[in-house]
N, C-alpha and C. Protein backbone atom coordinates (compact mmCIF):
# COMPACT_ATOMS: atom_id res chain seq x y z
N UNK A 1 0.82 -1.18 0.00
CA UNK A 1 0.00 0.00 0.00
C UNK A 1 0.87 1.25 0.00
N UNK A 2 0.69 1.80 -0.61
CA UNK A 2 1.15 3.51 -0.46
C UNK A 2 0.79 4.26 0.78
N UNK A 3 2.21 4.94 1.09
CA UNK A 3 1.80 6.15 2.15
C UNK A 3 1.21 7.40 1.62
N UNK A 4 0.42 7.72 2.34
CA UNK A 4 -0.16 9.07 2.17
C UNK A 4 0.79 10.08 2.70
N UNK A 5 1.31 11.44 1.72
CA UNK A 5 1.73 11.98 2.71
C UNK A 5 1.21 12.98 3.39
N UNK A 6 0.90 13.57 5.08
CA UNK A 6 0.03 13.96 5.29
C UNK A 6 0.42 15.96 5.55
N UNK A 7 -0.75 16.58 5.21
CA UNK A 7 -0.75 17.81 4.93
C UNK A 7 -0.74 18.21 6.09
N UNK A 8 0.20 19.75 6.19
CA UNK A 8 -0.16 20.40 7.27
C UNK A 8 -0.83 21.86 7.28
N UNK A 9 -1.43 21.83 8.53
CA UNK A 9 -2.43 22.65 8.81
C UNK A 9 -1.67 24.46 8.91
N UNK A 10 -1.17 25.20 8.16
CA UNK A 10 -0.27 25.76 8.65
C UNK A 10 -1.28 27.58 7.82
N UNK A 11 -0.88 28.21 7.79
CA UNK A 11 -1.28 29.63 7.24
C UNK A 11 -0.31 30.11 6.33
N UNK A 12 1.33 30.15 7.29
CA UNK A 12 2.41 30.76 6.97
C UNK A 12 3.78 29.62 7.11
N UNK A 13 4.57 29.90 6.55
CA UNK A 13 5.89 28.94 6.33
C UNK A 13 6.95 30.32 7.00
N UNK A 14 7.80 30.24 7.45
CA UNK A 14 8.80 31.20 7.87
C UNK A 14 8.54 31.59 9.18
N UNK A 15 9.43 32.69 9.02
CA UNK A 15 9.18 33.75 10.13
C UNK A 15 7.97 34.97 10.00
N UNK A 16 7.60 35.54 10.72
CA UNK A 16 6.33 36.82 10.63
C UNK A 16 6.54 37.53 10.48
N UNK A 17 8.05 37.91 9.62
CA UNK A 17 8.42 39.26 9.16
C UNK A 17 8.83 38.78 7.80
N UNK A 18 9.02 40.02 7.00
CA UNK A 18 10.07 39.76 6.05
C UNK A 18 11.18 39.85 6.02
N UNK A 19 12.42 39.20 4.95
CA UNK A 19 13.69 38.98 4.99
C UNK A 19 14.25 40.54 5.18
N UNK A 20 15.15 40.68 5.81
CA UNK A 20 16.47 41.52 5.55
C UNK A 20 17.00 41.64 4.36
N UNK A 21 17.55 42.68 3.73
CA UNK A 21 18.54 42.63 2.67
C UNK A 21 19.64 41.44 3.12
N UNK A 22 20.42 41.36 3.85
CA UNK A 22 21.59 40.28 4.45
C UNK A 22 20.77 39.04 4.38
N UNK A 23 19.56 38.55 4.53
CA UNK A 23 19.34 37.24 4.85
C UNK A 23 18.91 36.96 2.85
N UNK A 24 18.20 38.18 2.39
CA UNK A 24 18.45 37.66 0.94
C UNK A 24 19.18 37.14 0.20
N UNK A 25 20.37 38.00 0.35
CA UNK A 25 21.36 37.78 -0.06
C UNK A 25 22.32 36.36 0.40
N UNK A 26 22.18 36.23 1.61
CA UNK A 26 22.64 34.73 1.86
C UNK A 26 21.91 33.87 1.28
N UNK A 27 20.54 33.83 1.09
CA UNK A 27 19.95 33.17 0.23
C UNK A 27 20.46 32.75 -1.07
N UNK A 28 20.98 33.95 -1.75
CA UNK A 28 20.73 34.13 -3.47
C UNK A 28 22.26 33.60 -3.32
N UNK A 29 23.31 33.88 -2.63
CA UNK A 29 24.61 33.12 -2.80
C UNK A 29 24.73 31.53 -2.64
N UNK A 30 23.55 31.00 -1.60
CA UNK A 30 23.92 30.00 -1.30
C UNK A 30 23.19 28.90 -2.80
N UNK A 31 22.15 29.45 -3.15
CA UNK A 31 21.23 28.97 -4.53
C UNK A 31 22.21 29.21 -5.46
N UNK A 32 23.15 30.30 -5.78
CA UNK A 32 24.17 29.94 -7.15
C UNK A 32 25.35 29.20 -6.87
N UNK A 33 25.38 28.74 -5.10
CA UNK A 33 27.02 27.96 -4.65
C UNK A 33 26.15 26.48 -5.67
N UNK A 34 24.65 26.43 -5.01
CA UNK A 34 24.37 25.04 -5.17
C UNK A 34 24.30 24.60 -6.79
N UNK A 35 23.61 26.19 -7.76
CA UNK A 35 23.71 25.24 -8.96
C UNK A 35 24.94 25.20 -9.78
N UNK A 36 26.46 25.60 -9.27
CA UNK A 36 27.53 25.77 -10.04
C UNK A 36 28.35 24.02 -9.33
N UNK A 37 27.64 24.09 -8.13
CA UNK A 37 27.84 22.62 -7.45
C UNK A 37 27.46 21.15 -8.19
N UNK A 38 25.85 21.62 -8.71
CA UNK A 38 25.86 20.95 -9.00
C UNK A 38 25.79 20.96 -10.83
N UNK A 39 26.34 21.88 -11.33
CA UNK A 39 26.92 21.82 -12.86
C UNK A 39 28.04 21.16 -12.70
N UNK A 40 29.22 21.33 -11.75
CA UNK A 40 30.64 20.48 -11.60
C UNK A 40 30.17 19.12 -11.90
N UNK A 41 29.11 18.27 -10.79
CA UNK A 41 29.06 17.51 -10.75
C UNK A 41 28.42 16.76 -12.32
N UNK A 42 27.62 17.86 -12.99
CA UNK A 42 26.94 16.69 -14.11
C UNK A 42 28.61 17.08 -14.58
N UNK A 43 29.63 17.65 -15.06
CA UNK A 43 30.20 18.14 -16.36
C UNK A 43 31.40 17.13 -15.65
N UNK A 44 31.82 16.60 -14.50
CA UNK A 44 32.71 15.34 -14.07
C UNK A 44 31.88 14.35 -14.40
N UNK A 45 30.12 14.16 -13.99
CA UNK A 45 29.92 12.47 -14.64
C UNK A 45 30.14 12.68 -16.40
N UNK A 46 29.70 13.37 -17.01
CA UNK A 46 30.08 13.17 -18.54
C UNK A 46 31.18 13.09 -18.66
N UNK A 47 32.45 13.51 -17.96
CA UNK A 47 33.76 13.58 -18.49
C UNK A 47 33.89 12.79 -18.17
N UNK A 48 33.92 11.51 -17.72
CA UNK A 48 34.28 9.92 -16.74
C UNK A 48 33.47 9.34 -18.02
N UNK A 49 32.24 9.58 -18.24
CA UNK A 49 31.67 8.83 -19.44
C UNK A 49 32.75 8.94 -20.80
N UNK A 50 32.43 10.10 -21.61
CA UNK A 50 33.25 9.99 -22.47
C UNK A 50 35.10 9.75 -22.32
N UNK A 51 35.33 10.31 -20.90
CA UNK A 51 36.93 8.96 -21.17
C UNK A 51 36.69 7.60 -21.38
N UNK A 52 35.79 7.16 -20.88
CA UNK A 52 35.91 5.39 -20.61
C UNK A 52 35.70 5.09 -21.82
N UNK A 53 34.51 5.87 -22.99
CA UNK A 53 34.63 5.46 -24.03
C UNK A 53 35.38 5.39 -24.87
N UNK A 54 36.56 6.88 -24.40
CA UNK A 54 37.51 6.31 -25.74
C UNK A 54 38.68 5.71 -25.25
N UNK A 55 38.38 5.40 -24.23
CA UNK A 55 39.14 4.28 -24.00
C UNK A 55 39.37 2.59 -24.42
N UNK A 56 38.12 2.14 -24.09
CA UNK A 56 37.33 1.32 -25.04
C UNK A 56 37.64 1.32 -26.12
C-alpha cells in the first residue's frame, strides 16, 4: 500500500516578518554555490563517461 503523505495545517511557512537585505542575499549566494555545485558535478559524470569510451 502507499503512504499518504500527510498535509499540514499551517497559514504561513517562515518567520512573521520579512527577509532583511543580508538574509536575501545569503539566500541568493547560497542557490548559485548550489547550482555551479551541481553543474561540476553533471560536467565530471560526462567527463568519466566519455573517457571510458575512448578508451574502449
Amino acid at each position: 500500500m502507499k503512504n499518504k503523505a500527510k498535509e499540514l495545517d499551517v497559514d504561513f511557512i517562515g518567520g512573521q516578518g520579512s527577509l532583511t537585505k543580508e538574509e536575501e542575499m545569503q539566500i541568493s549566494e547560497f542557490i548559485k554555490a548550489q547550482k555551479i555545485r551541481k553543474a561540476k558535478q553533471r560536467n565530471r559524470k560526462t567527463r568519466k563517461s566519455t573517457d571510458q569510451k575512448a578508451v574502449a
